[in-house]
C-alpha atoms as a PDB file:
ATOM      1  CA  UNK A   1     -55.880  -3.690 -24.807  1.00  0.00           C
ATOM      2  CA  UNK A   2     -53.786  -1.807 -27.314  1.00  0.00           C
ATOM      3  CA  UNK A   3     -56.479   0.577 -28.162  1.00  0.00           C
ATOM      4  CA  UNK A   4     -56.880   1.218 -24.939  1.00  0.00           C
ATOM      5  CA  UNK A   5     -52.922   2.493 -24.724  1.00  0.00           C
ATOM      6  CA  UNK A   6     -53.619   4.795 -27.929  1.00  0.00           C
ATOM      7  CA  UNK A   7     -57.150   6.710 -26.545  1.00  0.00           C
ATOM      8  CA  UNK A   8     -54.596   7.286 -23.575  1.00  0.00           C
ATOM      9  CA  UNK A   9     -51.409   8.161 -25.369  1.00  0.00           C
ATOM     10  CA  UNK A  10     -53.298  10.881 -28.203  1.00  0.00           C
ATOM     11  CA  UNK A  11     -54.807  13.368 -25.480  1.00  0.00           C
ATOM     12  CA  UNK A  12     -51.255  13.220 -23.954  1.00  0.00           C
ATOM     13  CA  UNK A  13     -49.516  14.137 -27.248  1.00  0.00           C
ATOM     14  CA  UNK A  14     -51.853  17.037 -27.814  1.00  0.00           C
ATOM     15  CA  UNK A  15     -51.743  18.381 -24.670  1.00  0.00           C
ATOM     16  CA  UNK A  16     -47.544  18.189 -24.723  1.00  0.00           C
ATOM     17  CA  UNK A  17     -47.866  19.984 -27.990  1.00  0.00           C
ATOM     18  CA  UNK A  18     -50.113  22.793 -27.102  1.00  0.00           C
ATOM     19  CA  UNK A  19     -47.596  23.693 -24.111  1.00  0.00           C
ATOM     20  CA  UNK A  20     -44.042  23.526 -26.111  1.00  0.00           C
ATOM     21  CA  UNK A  21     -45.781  25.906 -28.627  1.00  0.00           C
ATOM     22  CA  UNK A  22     -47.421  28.365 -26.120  1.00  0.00           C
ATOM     23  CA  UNK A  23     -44.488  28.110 -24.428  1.00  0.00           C
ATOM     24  CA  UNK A  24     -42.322  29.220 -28.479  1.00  0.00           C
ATOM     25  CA  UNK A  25     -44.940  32.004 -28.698  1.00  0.00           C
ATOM     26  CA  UNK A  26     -44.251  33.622 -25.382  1.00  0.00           C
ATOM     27  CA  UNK A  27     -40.972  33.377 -25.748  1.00  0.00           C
ATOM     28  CA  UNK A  28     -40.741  35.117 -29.123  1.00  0.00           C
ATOM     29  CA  UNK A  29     -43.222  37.614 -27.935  1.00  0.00           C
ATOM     30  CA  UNK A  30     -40.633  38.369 -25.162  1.00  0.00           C
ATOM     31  CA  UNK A  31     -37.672  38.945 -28.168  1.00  0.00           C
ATOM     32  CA  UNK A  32     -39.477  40.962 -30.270  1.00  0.00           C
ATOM     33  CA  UNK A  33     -41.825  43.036 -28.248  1.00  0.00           C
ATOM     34  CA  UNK A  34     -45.365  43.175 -28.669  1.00  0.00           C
ATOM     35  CA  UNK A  35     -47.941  45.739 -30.496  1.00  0.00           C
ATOM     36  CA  UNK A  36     -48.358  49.240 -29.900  1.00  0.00           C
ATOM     37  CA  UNK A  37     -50.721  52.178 -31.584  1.00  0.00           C
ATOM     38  CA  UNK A  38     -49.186  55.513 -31.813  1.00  0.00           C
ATOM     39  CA  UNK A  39     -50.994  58.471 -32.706  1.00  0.00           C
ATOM     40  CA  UNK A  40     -49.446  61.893 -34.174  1.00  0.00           C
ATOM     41  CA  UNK A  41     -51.704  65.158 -34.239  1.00  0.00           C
ATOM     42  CA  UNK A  42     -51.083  67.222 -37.345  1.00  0.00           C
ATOM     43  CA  UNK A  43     -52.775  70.564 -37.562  1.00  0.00           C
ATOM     44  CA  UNK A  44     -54.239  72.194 -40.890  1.00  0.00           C
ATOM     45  CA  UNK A  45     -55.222  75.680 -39.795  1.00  0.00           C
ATOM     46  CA  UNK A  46     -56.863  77.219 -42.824  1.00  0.00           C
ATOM     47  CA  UNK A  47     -58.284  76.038 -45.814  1.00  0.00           C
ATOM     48  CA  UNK A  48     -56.278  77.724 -48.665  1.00  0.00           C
ATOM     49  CA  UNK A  49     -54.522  75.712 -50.584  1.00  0.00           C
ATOM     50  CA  UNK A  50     -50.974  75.814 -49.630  1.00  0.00           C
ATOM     51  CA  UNK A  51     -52.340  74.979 -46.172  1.00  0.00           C
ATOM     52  CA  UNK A  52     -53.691  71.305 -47.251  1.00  0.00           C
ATOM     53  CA  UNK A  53     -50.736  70.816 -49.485  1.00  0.00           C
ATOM     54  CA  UNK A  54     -48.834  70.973 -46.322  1.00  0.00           C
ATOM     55  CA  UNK A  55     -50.861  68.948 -44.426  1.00  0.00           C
ATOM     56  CA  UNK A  56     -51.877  66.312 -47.149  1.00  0.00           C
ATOM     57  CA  UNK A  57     -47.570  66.139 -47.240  1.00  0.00           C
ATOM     58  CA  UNK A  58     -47.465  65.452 -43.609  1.00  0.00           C
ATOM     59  CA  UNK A  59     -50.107  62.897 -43.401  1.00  0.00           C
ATOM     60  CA  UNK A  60     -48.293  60.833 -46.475  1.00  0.00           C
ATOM     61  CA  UNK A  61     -44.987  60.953 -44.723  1.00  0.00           C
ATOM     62  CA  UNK A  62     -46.553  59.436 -41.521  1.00  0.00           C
ATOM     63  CA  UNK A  63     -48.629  57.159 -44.008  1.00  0.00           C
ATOM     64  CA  UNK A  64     -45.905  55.745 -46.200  1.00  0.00           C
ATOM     65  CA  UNK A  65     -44.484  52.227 -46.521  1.00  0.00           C
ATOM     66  CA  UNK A  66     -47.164  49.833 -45.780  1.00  0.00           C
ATOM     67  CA  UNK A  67     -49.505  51.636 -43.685  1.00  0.00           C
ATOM     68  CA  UNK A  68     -51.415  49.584 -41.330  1.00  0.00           C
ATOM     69  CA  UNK A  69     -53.011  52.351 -38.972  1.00  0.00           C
ATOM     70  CA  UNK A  70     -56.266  54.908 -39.172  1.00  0.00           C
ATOM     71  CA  UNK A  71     -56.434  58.271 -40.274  1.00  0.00           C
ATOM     72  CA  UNK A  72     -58.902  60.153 -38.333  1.00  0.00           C
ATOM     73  CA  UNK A  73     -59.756  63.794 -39.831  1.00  0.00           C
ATOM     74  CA  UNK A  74     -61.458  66.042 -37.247  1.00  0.00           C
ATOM     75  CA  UNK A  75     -62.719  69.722 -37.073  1.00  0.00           C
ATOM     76  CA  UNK A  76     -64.072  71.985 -34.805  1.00  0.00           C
ATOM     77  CA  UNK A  77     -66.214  74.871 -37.149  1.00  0.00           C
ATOM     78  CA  UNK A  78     -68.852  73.908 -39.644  1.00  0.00           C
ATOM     79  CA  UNK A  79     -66.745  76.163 -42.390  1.00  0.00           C
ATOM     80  CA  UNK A  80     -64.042  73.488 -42.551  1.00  0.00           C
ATOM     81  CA  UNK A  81     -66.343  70.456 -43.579  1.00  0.00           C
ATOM     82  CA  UNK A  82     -65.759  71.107 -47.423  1.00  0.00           C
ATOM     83  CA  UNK A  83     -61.658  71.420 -46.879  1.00  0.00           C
ATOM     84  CA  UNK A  84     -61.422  68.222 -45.058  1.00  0.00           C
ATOM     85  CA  UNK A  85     -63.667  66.153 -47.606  1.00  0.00           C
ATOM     86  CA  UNK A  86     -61.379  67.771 -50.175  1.00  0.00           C
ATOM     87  CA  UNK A  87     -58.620  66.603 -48.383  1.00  0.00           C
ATOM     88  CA  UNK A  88     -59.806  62.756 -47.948  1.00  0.00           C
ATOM     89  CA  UNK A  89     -60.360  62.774 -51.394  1.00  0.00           C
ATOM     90  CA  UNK A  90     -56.655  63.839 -52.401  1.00  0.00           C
ATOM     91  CA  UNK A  91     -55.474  61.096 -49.704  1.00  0.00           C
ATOM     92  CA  UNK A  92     -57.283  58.700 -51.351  1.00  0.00           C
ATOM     93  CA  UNK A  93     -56.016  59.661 -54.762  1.00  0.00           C
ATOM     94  CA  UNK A  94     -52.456  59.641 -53.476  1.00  0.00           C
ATOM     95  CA  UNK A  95     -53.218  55.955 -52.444  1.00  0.00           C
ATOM     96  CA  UNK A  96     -54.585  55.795 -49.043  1.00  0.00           C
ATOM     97  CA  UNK A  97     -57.241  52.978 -48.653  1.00  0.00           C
ATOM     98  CA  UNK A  98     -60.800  54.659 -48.214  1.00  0.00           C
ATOM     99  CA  UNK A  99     -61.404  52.415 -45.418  1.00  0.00           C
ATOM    100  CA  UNK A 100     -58.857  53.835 -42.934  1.00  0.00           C
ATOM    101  CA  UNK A 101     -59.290  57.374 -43.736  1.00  0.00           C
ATOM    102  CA  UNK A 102     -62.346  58.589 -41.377  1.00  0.00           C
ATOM    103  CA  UNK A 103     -64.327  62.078 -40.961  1.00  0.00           C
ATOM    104  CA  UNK A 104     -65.505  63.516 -37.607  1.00  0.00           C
ATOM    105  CA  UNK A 105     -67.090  66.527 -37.014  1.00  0.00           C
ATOM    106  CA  UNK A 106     -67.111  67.224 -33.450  1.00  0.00           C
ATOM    107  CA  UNK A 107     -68.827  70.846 -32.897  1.00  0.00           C
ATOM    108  CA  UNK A 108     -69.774  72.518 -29.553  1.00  0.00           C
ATOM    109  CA  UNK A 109     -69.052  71.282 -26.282  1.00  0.00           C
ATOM    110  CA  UNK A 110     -65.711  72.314 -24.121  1.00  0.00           C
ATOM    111  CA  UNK A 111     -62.478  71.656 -25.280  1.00  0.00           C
ATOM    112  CA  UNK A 112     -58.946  72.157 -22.717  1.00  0.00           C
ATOM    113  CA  UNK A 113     -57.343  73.614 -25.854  1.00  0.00           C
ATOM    114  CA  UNK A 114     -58.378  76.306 -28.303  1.00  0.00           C
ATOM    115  CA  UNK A 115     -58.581  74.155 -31.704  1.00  0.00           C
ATOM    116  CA  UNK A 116     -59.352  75.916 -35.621  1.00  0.00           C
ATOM    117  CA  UNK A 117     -59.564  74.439 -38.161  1.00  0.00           C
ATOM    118  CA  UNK A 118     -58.719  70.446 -39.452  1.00  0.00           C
ATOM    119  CA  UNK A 119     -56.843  68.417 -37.114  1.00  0.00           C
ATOM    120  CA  UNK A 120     -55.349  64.777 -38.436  1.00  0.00           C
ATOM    121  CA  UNK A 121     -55.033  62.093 -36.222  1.00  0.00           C
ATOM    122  CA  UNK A 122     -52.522  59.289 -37.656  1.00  0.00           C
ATOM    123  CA  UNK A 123     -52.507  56.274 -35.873  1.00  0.00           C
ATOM    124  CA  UNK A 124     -50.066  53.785 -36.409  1.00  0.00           C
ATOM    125  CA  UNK A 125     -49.951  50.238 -35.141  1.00  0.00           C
ATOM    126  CA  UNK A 126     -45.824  50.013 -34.677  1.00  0.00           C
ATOM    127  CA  UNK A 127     -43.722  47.076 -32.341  1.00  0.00           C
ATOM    128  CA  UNK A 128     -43.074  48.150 -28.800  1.00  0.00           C
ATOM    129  CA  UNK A 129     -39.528  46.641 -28.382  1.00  0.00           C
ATOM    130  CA  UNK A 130     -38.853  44.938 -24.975  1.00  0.00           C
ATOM    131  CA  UNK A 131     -37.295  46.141 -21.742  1.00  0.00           C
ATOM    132  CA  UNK A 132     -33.498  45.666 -21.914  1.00  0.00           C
ATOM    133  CA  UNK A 133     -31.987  44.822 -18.038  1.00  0.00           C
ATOM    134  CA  UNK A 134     -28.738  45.983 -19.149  1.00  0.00           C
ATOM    135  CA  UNK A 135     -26.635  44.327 -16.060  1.00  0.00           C
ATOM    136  CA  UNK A 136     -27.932  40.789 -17.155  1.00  0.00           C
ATOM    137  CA  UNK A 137     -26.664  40.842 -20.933  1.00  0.00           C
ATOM    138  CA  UNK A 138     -24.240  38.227 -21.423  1.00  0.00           C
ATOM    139  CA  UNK A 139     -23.848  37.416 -24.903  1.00  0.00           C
ATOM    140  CA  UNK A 140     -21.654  34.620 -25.561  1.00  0.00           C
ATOM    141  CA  UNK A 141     -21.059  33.271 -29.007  1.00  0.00           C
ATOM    142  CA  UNK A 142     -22.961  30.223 -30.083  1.00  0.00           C
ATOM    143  CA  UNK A 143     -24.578  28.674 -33.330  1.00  0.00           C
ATOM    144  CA  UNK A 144     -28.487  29.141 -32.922  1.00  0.00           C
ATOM    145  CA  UNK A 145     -27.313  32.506 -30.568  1.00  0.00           C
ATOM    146  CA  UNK A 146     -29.970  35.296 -29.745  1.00  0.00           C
ATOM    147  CA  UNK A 147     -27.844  38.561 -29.820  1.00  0.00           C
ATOM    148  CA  UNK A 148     -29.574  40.421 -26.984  1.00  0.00           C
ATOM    149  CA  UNK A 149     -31.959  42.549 -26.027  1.00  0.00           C
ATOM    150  CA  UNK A 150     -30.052  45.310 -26.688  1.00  0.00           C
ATOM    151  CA  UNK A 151     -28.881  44.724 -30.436  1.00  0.00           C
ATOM    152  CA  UNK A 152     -32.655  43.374 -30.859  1.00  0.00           C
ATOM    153  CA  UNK A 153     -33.860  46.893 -29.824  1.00  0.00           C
ATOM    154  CA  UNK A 154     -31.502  48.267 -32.300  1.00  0.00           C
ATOM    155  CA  UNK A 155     -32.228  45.860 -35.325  1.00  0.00           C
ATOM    156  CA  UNK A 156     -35.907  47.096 -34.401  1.00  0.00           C
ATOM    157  CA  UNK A 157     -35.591  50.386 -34.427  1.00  0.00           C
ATOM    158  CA  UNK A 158     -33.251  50.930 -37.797  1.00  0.00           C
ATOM    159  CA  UNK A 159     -34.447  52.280 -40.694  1.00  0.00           C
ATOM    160  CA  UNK A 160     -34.598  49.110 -42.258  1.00  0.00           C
ATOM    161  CA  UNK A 161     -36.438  46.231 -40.066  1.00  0.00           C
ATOM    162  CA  UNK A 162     -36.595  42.532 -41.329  1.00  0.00           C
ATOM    163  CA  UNK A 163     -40.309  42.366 -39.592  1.00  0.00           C
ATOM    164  CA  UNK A 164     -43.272  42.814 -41.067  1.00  0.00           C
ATOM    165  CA  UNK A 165     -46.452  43.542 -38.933  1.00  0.00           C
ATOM    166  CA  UNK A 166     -49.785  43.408 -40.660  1.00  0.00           C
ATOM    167  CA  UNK A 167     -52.684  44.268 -38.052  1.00  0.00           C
END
């Protein structure tokens, strides 16, 4: 008989658990926003070497401080294959992980816009804050408080953010 109660009781428990965490994890989903990939073009249009300084100095300023995205490096003309190989190396040098640094010649075919030379694709994987509904906020003080939606979109978007996101 009392084994009976226990074979009965243990699914119960589990499946109790499994819904007061799913139910945790949507709700700090819903705080903190969920993933998004950005991407930012960055042109190199010649391949002297001021040109890739320039460009090797924008692609580290989008790639600093715990980069978790893809760097895509893509040209048009067969004359820029040695400038962007030259130009993954340096990146690499300068600390960016082989593995997310990627080459793509893409020759031929129609493009909508005129393109020359090396163009960088930086993609980032940042946190899409959350929709504020800014006639619903009514923060009131208490001791395990949530601030808002609107100071949470703030917190995320400072300089300085306490989360870390590792994709």
């Amino acid at each position: 008989m009392m084994l009976s109660k226990h074979r009965f009781i243990t699914p119960l428990f589990v499946v109790s658990l499994l819904l007061t965490t799913s139910q945790s994890l949507a709700s700090q989903l819903d705080k903190q926003g969920s993933p998004q990939i950005t991407e930012q073009i960055i042109e190199i249009a010649s391949s002297d070497q001021i040109s890739k300084e320039i460009g090797i100095g924008k692609i580290l300023s989008q790639a600093s401080g715990g980069f978790n995205g893809y760097i895509r490096l893509e040209w048009f003309d067969d004359n820029f294959s040695a400038t962007a190989k030259q130009i993954r190396h340096e990146l690499i040098a300068k600390g960016i992980v082989p593995e997310r640094i990627t080459l793509a010649y893409t020759g031929g075919g129609y493009r909508t816009q005129q393109a020359s030379g090396i163009q960088a694709h930086v993609q980032k994987i940042v946190l899409q804050l959350p929709e504020c509904r800014y006639l619903a906020q009514n923060y009131k003080f208490s001791l395990y408080d949530d601030t808002g939606c609107a100071l949470n979109n703030n917190l995320g978007s400072s300089l300085v953010s306490p989360y870390k996101y590792y994709f």
